[in-house]
Protein backbone atom coordinates (compact mmCIF):
# COMPACT_ATOMS: atom_id res chain seq x y z
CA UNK A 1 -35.69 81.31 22.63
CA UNK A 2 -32.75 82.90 22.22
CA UNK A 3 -29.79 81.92 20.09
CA UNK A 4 -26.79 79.66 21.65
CA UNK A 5 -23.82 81.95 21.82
CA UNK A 6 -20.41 79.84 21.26
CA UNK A 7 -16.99 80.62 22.49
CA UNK A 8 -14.81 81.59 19.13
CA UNK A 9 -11.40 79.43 18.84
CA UNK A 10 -11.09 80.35 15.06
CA UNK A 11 -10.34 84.10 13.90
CA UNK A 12 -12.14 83.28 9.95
CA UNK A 13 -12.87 80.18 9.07
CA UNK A 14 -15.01 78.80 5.69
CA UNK A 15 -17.47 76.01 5.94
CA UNK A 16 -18.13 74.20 2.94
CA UNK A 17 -20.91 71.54 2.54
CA UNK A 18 -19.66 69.67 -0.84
CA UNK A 19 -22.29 67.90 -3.96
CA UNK A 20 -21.19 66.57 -6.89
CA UNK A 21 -21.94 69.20 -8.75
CA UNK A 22 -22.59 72.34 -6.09
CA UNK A 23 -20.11 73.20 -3.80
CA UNK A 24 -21.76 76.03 -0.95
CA UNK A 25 -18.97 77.74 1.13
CA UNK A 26 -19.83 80.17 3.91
CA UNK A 27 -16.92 82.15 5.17
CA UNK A 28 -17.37 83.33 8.89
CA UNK A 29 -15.27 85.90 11.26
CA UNK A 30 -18.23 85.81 14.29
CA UNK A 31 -21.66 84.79 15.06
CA UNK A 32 -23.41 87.39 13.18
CA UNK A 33 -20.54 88.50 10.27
CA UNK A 34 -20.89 85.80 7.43
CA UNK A 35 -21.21 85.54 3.41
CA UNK A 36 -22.02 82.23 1.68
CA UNK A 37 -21.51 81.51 -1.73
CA UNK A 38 -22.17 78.61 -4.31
CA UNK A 39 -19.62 77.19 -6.52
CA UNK A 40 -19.61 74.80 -9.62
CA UNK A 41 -17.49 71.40 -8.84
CA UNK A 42 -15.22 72.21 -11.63
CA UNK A 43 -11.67 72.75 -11.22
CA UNK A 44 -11.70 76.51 -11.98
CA UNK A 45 -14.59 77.25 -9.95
CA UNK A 46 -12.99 75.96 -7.24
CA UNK A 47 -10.01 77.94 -7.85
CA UNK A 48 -12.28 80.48 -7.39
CA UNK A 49 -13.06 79.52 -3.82
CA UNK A 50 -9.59 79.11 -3.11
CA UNK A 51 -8.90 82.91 -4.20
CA UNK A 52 -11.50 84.20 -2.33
CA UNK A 53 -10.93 82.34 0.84
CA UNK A 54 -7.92 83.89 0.49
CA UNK A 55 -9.18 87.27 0.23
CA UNK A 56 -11.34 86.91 3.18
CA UNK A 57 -8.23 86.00 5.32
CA UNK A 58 -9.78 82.38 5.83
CA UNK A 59 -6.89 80.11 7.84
CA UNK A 60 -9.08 76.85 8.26
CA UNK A 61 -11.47 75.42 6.49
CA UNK A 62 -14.26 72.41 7.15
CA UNK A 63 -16.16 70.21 4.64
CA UNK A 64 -18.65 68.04 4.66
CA UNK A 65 -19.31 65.74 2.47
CA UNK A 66 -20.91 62.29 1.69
CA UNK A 67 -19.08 60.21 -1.38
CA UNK A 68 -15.60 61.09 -3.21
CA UNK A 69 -16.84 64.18 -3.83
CA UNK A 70 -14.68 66.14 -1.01
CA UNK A 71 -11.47 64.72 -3.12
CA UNK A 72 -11.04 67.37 -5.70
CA UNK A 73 -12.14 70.22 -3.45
CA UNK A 74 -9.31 69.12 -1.23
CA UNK A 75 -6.65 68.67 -3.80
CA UNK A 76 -7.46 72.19 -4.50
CA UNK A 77 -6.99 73.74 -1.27
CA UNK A 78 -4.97 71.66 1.07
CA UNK A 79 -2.00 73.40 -0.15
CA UNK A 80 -3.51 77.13 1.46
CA UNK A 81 -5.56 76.31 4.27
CA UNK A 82 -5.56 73.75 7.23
CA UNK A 83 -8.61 72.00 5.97
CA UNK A 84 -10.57 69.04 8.06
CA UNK A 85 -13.74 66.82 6.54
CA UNK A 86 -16.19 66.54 8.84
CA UNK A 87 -18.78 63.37 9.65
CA UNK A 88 -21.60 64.55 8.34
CA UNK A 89 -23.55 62.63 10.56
CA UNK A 90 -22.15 64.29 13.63
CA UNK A 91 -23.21 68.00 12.58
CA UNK A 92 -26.61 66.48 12.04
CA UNK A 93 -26.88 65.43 15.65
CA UNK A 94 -25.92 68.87 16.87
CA UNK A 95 -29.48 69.79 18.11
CA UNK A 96 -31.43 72.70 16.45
CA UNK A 97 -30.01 72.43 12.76
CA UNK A 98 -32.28 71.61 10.00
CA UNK A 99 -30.96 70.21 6.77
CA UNK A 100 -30.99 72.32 4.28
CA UNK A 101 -29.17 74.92 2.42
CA UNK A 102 -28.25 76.57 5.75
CA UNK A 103 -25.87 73.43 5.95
CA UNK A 104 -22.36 75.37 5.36
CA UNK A 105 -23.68 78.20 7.50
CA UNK A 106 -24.36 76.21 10.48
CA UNK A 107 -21.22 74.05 9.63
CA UNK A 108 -18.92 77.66 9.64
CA UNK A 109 -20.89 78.14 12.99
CA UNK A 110 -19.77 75.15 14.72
CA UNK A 111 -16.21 75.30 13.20
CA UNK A 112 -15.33 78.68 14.34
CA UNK A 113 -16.48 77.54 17.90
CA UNK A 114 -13.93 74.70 17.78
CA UNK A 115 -17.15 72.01 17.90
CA UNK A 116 -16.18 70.07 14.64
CA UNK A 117 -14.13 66.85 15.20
CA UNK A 118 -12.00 66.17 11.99
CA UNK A 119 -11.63 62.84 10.07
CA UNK A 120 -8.51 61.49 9.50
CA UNK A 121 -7.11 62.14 6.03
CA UNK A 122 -3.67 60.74 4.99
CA UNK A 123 -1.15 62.83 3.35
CA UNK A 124 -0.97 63.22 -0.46
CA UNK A 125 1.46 60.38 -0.89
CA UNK A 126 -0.03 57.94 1.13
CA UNK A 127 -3.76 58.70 -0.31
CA UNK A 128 -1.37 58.02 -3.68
CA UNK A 129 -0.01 54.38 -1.87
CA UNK A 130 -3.50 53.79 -0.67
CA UNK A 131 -5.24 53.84 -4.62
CA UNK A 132 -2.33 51.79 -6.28
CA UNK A 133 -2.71 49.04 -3.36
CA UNK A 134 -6.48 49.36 -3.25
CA UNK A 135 -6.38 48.83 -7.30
CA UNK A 136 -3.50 46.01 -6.75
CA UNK A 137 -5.96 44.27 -4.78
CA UNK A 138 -8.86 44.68 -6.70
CA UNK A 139 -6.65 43.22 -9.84
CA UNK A 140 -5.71 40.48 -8.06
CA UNK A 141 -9.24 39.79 -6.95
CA UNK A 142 -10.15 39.65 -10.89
CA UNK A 143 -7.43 37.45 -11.87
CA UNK A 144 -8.74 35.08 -9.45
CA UNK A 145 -12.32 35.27 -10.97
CA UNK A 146 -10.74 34.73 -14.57
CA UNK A 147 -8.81 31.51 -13.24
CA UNK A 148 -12.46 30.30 -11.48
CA UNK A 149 -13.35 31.09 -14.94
CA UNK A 150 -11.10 28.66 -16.75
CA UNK A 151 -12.19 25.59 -14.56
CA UNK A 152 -16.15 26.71 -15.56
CA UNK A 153 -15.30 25.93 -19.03
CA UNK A 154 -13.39 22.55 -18.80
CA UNK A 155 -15.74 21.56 -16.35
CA UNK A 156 -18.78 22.54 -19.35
CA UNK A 157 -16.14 20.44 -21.79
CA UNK A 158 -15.89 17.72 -19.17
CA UNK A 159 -12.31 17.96 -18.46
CA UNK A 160 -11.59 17.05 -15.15
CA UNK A 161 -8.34 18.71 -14.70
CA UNK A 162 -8.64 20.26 -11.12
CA UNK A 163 -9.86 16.90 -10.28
CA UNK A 164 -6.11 15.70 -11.21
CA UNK A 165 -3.93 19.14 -10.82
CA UNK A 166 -3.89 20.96 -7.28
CA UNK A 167 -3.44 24.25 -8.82
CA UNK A 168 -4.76 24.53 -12.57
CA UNK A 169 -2.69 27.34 -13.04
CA UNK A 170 0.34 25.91 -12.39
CA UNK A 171 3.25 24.83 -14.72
CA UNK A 172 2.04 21.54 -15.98
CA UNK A 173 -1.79 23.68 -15.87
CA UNK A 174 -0.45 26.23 -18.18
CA UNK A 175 0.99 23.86 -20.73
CA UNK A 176 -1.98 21.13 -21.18
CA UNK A 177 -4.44 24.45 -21.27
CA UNK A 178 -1.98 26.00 -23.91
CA UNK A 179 -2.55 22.55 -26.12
CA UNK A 180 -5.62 22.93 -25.74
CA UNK A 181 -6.11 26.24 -27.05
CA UNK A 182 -4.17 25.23 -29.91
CA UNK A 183 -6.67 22.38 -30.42
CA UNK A 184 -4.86 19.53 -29.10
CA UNK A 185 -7.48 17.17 -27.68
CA UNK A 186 -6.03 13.74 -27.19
CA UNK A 187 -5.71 12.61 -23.97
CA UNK A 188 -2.54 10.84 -24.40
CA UNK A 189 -1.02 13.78 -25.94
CA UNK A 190 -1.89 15.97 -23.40
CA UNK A 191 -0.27 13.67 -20.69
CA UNK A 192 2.70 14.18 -21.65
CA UNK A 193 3.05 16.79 -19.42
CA UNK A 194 2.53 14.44 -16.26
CA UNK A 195 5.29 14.26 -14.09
CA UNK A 196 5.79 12.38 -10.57
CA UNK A 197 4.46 15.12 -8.68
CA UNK A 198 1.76 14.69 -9.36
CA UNK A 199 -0.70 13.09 -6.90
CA UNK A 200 -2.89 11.54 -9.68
CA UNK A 201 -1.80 8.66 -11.06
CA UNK A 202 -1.35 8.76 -15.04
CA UNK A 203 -4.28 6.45 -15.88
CA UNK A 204 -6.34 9.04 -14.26
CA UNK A 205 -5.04 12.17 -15.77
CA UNK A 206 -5.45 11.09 -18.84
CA UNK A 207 -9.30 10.04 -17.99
CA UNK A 208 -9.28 13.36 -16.53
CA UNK A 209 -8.47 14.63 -19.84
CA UNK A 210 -10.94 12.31 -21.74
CA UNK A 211 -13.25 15.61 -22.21
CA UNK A 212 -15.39 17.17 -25.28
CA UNK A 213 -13.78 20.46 -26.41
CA UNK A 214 -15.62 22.44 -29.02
CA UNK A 215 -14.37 25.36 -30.81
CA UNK A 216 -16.21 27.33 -28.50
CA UNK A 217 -14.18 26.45 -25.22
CA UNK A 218 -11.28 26.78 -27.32
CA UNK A 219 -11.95 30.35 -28.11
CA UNK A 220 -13.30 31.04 -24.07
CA UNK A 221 -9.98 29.85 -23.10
CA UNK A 222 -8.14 31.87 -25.08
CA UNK A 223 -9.79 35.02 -24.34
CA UNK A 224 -9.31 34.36 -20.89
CA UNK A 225 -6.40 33.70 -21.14
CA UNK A 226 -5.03 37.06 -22.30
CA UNK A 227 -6.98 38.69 -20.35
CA UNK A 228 -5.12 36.62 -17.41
CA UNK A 229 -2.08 37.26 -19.21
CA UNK A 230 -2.98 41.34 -19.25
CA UNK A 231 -3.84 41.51 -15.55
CA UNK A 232 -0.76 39.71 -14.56
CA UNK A 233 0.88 42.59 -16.29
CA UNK A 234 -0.74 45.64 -15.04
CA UNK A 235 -0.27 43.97 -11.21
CA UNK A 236 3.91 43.80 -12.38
CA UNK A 237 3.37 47.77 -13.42
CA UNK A 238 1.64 48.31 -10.43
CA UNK A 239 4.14 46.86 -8.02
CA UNK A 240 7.23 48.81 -9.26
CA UNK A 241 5.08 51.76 -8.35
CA UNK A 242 4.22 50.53 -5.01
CA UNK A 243 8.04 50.14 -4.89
CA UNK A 244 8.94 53.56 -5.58
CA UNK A 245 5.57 54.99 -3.63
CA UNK A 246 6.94 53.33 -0.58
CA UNK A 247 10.63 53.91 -0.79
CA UNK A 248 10.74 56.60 2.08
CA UNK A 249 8.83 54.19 4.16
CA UNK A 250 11.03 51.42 4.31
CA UNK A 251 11.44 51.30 8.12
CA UNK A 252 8.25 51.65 8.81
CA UNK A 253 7.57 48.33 6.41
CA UNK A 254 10.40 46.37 8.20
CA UNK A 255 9.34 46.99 11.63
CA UNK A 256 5.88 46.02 10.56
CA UNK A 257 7.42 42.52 9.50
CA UNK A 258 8.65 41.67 12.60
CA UNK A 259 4.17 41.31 13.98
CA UNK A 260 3.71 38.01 13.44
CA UNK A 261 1.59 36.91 10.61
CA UNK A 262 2.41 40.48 8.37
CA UNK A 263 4.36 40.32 5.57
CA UNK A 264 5.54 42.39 3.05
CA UNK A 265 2.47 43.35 1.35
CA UNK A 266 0.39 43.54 4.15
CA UNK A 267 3.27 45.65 5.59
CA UNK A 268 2.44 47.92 2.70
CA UNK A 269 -1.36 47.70 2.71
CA UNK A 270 -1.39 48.85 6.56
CA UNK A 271 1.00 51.25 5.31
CA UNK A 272 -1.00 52.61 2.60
CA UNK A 273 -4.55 52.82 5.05
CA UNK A 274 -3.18 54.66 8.05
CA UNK A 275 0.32 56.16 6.85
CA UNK A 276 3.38 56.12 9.23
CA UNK A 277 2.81 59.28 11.56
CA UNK A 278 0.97 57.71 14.28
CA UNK A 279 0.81 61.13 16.34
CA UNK A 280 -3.13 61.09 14.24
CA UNK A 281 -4.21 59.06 16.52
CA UNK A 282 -4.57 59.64 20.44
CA UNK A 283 -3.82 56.15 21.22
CA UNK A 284 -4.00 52.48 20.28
CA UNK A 285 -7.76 52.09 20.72
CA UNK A 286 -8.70 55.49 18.62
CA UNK A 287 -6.70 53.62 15.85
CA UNK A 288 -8.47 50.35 16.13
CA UNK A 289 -11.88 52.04 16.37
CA UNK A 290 -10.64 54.14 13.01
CA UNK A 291 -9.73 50.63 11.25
CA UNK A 292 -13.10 48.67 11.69
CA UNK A 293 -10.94 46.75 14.32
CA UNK A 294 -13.06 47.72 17.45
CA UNK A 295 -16.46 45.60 17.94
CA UNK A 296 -19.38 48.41 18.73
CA UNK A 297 -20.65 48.10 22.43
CA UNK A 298 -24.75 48.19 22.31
CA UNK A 299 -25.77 47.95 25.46
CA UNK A 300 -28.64 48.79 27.59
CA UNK A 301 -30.47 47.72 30.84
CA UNK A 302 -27.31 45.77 31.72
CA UNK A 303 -28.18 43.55 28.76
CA UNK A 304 -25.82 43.29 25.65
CA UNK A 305 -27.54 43.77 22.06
């Protein structure tokens, strides 16, 4: 059978098909003219691949890649070369293509032919946005687990104080579970941080408090504690970075505001995903489709799977 001849769109492009630790790049300028090379994953290898992409008079480049691994092969030459990542699953279903080490080959192939479609990758400062948000959240996620935490161990010392307190982490929270750290374990000593706010009546905070604590909850409580007391702190760090990360997006943010429902920081996590040049995406349903927004349509024989 003879071999499928594609239109050329690209004058010299490079495919690269990226590994953790083996990076293979095949630079193409027509069907039959190619070279492929292999390349460590380290930074000055692929400087390397940057030079000689250069020397080859490459102008576009396409990865594929599975992972994180396509991040620092990016970083490297984003700054040269108009450079696209690839689905790997769609060069897979391109008919007649085996996988195997002919991978960046038939990738080059396809790319020079204009038959790649490219992901959407944010510019550097939003990917930049998108990890301290990302980390923000997964903080925040934490320092709820540590506060769950704290309510496993007066529940184990039978102190009933989320039975009593609507948030345990509150002011009046804060102080009885500082007394108690400090080994304060009288009941009526510890309610004398009740105040008419609270729902519970004082006869049953104090029952609340009627508990066992042993020098091991004491010592629990403190550790997490601090380590409430350090997350708290890194999320403070981390917002007066999102502050300056975001400062030549404050438009965008504000206009964001004004959807019912988004706030601030969602302004800035929607911010942080997709980025504020919407020109990425053909239209509003391409964008919901990108976002995990767009329910899949299985259907067959008229009848919905």
């Amino acid at each position: 059978m003879a071999a499928i001849e594609y239109t050329q769109v690209i004058k010299v492009g490079c495919g690269i098909d990226v590994h953790k630790d083996i990076i293979v790049a095949t630079v193409r300028s027509s069907n039959s003219e190619y070279e492929t090379r292999e390349f460590e994953a380290y930074t000055s290898s692929l400087t390397d691949l940057r030079d000689w992409c250069k020397n080859q008079k490459v102008t576009h480049v396409a990865m594929e890649s599975t992972g994180v691994y396509w991040k620092p092969v990016f970083n490297v030459l984003e700054d040269d070369f108009e450079v696209i990542l690839v689905n790997a699953r769609h060069v897979k279903n391109v008919p007649g293509h085996k996988t195997d080490k002919k991978d960046s080959s038939w990738l080059s192939k396809l790319f020079l032919s204009g038959l790649l479609k490219a992901s959407f990758i944010p510019p550097r400062d939003i990917r930049e946005l998108r990890d301290l948000v990302r980390y923000k959240k997964k903080i925040i996620g934490q320092l709820a687990s540590e506060k769950n935490r704290i309510i496993k161990i007066l529940e184990d010392a039978n102190i009933k104080l989320s039975s009593v307190l609507t948030n345990v982490d509150g002011a009046t929270g804060t102080k009885i579970l500082a007394d108690l750290i400090e080994g304060v374990t009288n009941p009526k000593l510890l309610s004398k941080h009740y105040h008419g706010k609270i729902k519970a009546s004082k006869t049953e905070m104090i029952e609340a408090l009627n508990g066992k604590l042993t020098p091991h909850h004491q010592f629990m409580l403190k550790t997490i504690k601090r380590s409430m007391s350090d997350k708290e702190a890194l999320i403070e760090d981390l917002d007066v970075q999102i502050e300056i990360a975001t400062k030549d997006y404050q438009v965008d943010i504000e206009n964001l505001q004004t959807i019912p429902g988004v706030g601030k920081d969602s302004a800035i996590g929607i911010i942080s995903e997709i980025g504020g040049d919407m020109s990425r995406f053909p239209n509003q349903n391409h964008l919901s489709s990108w976002s995990g927004m767009s329910p899949g349509n299985n259907e067959s024989g008229g009848k919905k799977k």
